[in-house]
N, C-alpha and C. Protein backbone atom coordinates (compact mmCIF):
# COMPACT_ATOMS: atom_id res chain seq x y z
N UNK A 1 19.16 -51.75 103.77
CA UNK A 1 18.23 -52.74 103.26
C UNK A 1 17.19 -53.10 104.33
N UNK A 2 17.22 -53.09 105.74
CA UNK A 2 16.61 -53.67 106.81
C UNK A 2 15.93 -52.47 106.73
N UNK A 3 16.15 -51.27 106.89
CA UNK A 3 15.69 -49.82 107.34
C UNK A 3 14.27 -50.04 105.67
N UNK A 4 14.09 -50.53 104.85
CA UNK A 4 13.25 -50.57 103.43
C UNK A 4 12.66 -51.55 103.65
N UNK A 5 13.29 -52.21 104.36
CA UNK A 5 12.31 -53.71 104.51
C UNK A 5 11.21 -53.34 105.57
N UNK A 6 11.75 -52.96 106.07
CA UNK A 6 10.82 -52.51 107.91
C UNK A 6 9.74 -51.65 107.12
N UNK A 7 9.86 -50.12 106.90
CA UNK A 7 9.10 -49.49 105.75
C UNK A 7 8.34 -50.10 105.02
N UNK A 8 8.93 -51.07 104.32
CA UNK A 8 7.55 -51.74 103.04
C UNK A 8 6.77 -52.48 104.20
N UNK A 9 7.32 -53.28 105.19
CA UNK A 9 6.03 -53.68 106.13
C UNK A 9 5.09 -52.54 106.86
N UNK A 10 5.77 -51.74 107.53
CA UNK A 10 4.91 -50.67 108.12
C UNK A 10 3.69 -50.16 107.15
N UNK A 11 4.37 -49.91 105.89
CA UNK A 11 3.58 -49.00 105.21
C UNK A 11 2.18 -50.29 104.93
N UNK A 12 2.85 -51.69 104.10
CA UNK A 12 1.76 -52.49 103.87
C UNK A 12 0.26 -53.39 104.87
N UNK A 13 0.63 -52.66 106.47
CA UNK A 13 -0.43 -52.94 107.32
C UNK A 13 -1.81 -51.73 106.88
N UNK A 14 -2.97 -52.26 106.97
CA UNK A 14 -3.85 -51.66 106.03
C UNK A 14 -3.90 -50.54 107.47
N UNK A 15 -4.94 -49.83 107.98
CA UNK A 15 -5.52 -48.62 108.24
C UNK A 15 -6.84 -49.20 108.90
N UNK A 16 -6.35 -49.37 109.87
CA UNK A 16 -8.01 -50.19 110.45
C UNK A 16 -8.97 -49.29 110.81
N UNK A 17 -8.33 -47.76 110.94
CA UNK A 17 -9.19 -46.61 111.94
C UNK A 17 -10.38 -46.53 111.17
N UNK A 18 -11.27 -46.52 111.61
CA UNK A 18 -12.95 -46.42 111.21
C UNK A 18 -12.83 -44.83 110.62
N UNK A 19 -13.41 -44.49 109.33
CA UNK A 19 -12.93 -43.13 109.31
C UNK A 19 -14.33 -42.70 109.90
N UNK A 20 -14.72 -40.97 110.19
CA UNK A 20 -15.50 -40.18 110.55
C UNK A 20 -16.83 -40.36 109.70
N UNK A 21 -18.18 -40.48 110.10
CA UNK A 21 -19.24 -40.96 109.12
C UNK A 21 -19.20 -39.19 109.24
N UNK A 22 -19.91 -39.04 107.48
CA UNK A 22 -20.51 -37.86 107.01
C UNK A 22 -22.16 -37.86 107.51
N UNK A 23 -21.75 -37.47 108.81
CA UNK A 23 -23.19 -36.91 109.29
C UNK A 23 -23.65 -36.30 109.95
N UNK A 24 -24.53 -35.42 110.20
CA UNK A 24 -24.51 -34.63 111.29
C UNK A 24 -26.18 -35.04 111.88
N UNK A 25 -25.36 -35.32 113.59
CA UNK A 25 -26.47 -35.69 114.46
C UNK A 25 -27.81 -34.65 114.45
N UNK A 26 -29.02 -35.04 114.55
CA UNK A 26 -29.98 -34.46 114.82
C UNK A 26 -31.49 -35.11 114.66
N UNK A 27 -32.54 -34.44 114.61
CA UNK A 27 -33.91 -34.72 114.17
C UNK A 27 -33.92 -34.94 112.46
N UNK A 28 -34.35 -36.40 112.15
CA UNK A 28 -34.36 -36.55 110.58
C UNK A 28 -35.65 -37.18 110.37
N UNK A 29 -35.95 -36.54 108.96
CA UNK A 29 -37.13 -37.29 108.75
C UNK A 29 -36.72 -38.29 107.57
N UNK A 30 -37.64 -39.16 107.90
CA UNK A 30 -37.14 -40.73 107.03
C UNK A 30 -38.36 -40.86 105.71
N UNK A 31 -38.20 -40.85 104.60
CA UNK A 31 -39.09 -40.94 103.88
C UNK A 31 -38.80 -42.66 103.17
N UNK A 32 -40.09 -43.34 103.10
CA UNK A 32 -39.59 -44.60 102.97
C UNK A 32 -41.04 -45.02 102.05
N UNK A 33 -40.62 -45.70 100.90
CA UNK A 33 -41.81 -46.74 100.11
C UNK A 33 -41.25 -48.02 100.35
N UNK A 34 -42.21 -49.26 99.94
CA UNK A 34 -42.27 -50.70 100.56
C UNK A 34 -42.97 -51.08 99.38
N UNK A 35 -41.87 -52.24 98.94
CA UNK A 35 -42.18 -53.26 97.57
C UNK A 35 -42.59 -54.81 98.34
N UNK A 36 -43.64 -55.31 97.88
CA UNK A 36 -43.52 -56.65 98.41
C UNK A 36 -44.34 -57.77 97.44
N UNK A 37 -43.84 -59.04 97.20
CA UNK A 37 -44.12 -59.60 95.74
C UNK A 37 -44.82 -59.97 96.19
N UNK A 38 -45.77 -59.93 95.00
CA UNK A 38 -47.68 -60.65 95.05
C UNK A 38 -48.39 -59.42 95.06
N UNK A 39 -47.99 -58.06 95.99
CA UNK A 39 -48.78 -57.15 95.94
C UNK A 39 -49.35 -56.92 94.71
N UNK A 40 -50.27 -56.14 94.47
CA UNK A 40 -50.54 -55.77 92.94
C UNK A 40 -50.57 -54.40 92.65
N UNK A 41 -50.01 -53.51 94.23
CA UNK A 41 -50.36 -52.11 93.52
C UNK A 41 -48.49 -51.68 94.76
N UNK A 42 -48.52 -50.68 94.29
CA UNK A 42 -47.29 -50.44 95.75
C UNK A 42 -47.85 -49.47 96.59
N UNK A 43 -47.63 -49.93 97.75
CA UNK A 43 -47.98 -49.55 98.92
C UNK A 43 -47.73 -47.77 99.36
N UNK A 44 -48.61 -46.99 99.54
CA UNK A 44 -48.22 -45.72 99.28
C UNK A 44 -46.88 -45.19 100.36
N UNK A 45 -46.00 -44.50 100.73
CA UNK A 45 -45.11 -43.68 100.69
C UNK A 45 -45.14 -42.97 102.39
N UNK A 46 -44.20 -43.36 103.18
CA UNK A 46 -44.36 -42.92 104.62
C UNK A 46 -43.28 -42.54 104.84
N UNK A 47 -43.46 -41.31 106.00
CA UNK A 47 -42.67 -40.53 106.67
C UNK A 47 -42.36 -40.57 107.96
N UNK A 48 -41.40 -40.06 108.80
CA UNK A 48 -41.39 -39.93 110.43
C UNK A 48 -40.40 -39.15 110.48
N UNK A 49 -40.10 -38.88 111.69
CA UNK A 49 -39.19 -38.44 112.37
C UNK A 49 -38.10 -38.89 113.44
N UNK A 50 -36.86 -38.92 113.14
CA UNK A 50 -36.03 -39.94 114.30
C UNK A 50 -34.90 -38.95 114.81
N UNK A 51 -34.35 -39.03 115.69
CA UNK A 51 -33.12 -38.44 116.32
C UNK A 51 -32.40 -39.58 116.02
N UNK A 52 -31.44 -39.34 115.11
CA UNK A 52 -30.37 -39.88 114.79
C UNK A 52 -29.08 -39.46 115.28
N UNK A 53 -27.73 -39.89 115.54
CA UNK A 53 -26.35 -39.58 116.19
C UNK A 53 -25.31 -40.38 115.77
N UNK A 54 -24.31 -40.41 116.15
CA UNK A 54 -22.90 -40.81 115.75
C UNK A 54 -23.20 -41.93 116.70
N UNK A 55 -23.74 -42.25 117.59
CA UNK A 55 -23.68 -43.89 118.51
C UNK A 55 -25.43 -44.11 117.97
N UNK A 56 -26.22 -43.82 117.39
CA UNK A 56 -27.46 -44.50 116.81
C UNK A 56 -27.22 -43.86 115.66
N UNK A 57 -27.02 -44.60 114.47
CA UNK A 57 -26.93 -44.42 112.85
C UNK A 57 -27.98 -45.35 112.41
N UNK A 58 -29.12 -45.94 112.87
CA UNK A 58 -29.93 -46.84 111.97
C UNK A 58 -30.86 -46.13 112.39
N UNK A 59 -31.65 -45.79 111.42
CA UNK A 59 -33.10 -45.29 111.22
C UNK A 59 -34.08 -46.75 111.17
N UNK A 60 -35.02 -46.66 112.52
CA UNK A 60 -35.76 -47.90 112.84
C UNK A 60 -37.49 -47.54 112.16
N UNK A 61 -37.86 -48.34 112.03
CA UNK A 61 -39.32 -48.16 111.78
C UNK A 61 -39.92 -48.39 112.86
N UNK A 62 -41.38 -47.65 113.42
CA UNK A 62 -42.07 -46.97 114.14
C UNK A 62 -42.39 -48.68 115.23
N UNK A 63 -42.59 -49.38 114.24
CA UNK A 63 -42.63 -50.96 114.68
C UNK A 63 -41.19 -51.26 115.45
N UNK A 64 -39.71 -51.16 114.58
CA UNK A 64 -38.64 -51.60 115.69
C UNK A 64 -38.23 -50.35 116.74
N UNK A 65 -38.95 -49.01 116.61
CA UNK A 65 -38.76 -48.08 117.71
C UNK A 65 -40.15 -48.76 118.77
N UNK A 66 -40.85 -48.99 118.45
CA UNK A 66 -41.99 -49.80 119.94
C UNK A 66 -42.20 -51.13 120.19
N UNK A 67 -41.07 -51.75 119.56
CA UNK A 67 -40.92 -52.89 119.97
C UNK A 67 -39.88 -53.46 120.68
N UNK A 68 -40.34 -53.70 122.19
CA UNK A 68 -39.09 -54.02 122.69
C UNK A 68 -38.16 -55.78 122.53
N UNK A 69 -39.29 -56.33 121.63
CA UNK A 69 -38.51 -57.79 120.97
C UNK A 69 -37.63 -57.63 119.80
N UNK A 70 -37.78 -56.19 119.33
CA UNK A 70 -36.27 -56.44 117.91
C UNK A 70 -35.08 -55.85 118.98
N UNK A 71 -34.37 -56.50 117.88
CA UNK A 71 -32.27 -56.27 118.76
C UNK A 71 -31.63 -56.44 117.33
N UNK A 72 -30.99 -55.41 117.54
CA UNK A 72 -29.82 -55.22 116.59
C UNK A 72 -28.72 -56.20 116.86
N UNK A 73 -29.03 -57.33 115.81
CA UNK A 73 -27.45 -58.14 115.93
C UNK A 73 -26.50 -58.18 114.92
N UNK A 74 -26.22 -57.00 114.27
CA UNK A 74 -25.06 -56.28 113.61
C UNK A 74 -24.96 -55.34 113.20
N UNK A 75 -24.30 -54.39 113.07
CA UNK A 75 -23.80 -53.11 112.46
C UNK A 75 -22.19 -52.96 112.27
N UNK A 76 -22.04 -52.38 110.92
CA UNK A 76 -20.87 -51.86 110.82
C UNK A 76 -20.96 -51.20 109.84
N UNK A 77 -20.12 -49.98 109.62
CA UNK A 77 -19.87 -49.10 109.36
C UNK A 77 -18.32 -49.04 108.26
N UNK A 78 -18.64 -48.69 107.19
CA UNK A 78 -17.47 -48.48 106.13
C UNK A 78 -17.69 -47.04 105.17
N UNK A 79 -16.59 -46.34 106.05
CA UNK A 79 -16.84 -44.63 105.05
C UNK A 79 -18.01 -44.21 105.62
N UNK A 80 -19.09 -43.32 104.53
CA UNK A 80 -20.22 -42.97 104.77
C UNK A 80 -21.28 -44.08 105.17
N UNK A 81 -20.88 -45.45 104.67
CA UNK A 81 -22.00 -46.56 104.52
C UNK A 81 -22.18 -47.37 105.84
N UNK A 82 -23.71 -47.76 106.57
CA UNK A 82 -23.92 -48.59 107.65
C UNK A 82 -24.51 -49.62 106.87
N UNK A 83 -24.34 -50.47 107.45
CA UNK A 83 -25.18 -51.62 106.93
C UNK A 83 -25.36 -52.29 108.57
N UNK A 84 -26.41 -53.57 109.08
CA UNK A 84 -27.04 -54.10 109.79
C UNK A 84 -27.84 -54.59 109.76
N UNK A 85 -27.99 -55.49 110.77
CA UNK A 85 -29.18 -56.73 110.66
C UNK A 85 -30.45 -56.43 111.67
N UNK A 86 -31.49 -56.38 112.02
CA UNK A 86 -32.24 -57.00 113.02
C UNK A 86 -32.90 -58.21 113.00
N UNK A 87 -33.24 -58.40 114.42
CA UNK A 87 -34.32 -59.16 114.00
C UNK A 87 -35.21 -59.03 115.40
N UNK A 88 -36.25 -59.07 115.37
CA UNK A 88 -37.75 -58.95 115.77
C UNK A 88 -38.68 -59.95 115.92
N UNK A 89 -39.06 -60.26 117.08
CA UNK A 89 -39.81 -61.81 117.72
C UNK A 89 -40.87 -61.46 117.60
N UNK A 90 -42.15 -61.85 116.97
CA UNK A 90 -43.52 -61.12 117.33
C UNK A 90 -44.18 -62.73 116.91
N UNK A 91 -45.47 -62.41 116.91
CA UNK A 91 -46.84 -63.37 117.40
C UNK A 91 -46.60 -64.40 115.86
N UNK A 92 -46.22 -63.70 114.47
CA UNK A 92 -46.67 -64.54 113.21
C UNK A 92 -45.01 -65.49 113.30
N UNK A 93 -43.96 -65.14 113.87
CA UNK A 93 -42.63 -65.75 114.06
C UNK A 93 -41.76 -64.79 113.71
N UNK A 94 -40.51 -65.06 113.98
CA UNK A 94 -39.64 -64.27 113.67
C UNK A 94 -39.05 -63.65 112.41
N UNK A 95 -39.04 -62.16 112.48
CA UNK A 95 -38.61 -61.02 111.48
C UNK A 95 -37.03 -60.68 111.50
N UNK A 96 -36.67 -60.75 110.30
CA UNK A 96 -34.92 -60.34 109.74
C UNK A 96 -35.23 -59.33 109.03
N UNK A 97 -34.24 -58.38 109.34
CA UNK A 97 -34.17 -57.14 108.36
C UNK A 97 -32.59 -57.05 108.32
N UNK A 98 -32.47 -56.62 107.34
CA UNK A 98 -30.92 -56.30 106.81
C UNK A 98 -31.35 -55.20 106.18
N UNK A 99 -30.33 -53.83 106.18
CA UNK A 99 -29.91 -52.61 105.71
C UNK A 99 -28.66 -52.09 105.04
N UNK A 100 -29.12 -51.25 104.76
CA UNK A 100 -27.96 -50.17 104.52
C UNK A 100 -28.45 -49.04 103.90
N UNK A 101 -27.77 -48.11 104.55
CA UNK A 101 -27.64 -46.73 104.13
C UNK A 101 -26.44 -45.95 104.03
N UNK A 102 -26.04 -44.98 103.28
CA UNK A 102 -25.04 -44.18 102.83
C UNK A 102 -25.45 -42.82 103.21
N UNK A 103 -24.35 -42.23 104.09
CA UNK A 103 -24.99 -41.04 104.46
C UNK A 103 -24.23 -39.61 103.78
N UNK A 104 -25.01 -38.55 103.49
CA UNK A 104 -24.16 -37.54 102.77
C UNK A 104 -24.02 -36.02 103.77
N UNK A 105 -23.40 -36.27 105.02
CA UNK A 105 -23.89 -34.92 105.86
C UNK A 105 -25.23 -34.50 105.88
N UNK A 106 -26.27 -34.16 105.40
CA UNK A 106 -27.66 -33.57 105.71
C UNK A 106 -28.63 -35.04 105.45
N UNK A 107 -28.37 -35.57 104.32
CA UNK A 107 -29.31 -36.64 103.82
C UNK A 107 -28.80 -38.08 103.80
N UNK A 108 -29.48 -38.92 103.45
CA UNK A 108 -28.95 -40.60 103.23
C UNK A 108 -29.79 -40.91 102.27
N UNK A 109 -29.74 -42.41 101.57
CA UNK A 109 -30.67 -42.95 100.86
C UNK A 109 -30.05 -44.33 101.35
N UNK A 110 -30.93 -45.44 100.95
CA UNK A 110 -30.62 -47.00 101.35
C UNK A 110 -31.56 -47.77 101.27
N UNK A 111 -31.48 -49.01 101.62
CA UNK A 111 -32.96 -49.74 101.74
C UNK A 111 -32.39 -51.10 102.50
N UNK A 112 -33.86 -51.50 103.04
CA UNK A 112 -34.02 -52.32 104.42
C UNK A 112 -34.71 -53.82 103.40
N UNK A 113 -34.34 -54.91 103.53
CA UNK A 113 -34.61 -56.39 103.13
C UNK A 113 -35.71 -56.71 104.64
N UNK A 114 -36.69 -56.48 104.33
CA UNK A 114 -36.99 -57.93 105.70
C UNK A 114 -37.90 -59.18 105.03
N UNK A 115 -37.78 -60.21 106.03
CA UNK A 115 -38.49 -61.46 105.75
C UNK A 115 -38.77 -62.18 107.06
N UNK A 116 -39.48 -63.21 106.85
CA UNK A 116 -40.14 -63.75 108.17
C UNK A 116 -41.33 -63.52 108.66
N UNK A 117 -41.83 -63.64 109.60
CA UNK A 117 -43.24 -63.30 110.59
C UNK A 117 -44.38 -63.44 109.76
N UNK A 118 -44.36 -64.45 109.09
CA UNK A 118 -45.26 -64.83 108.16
C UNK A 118 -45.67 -64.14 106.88
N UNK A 119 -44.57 -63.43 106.02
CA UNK A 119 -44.93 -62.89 104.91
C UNK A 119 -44.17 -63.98 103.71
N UNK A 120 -45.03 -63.83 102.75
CA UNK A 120 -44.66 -64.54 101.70
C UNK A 120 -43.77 -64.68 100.74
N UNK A 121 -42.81 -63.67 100.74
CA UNK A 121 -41.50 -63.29 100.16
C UNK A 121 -40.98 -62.23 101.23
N UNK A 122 -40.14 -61.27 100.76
CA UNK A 122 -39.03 -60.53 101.15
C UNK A 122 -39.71 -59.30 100.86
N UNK A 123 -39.56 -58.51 101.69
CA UNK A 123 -40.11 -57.19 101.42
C UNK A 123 -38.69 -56.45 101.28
N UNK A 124 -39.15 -55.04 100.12
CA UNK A 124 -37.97 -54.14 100.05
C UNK A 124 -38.78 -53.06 100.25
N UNK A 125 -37.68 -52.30 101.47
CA UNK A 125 -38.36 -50.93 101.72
C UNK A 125 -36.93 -49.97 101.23
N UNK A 126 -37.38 -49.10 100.36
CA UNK A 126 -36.07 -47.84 99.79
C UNK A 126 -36.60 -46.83 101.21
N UNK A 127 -35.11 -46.08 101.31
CA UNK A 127 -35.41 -45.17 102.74
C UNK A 127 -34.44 -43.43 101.94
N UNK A 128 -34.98 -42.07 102.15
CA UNK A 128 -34.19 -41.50 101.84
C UNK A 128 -34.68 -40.95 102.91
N UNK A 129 -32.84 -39.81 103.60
CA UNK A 129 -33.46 -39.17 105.09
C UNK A 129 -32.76 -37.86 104.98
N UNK A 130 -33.40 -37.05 105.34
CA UNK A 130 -33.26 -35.49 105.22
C UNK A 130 -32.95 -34.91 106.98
N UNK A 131 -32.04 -34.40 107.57
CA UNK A 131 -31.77 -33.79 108.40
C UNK A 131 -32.82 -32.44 108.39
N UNK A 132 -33.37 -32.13 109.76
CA UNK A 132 -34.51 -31.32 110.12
C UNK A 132 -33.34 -30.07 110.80
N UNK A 133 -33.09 -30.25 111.53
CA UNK A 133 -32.19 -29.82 112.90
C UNK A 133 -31.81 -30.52 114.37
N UNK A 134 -32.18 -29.71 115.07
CA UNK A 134 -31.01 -30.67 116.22
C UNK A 134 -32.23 -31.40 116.64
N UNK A 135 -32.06 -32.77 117.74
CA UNK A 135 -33.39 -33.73 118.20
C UNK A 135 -33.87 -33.02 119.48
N UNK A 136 -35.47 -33.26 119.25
CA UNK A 136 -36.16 -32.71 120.11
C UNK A 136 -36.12 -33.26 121.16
């Protein structure tokens, strides 16, 4: 009875190990459109290029890659999925972005919330990312 009891506890501690993200490190290009309310038309459709890896999984915009005032103050990771916060100090006040993306080995799709620095609602940017090859 002790030897079943021990067992049903062992077995009922969950599995904390982070499993392996489906992705493979390299040069990705990020294709991304941007919704923002009041606009009246949507904003056309941008691309880049990022070296992405297993210790950098957030695809930044060209703004939080040259800005040395945003800081990542969260990430975590469940299965394929990251999700995270920034936020970004600049001249109109301070910028929040929250994410997530789901990654599928070559590609991802997701989208980024930001608000603040003087915009008038919440902007939504959708992100889908295509693996190039290895980073330059």
């Amino acid at each position: 009875m002790k030897r079943l009891l021990f067992l049903s506890l062992i077995l009922a501690i969950p599995n904390f190990a982070a499993a392996a993200i489906d992705m493979q490190p390299g040069e990705w290009e990020i294709s991304s459109t941007m919704e923002m309310p009041g606009m009246p038309m949507k904003m056309p459709a941008s691309s880049y290029t990022q070296c992405l890896t297993e210790e950098d999984l957030i695809p930044k915009s060209s703004q939080q890659m040259d800005n040395s005032q945003c800081k990542i103050i969260s990430q975590e990771q469940h299965g394929g999925t990251v999700t995270w916060e920034i936020v970004c100090d600049n001249p109109q006040g301070e910028m929040k972005s929250r994410g997530e993306i789901t990654y599928h080995g070559t590609s991802f799709s997701g989208e980024v919330k930001t608000s603040g620095g003087g915009m008038p609602g919440e902007m939504l940017q959708k992100m889908d990312g295509k693996r190039l090859g290895p980073c330059r």
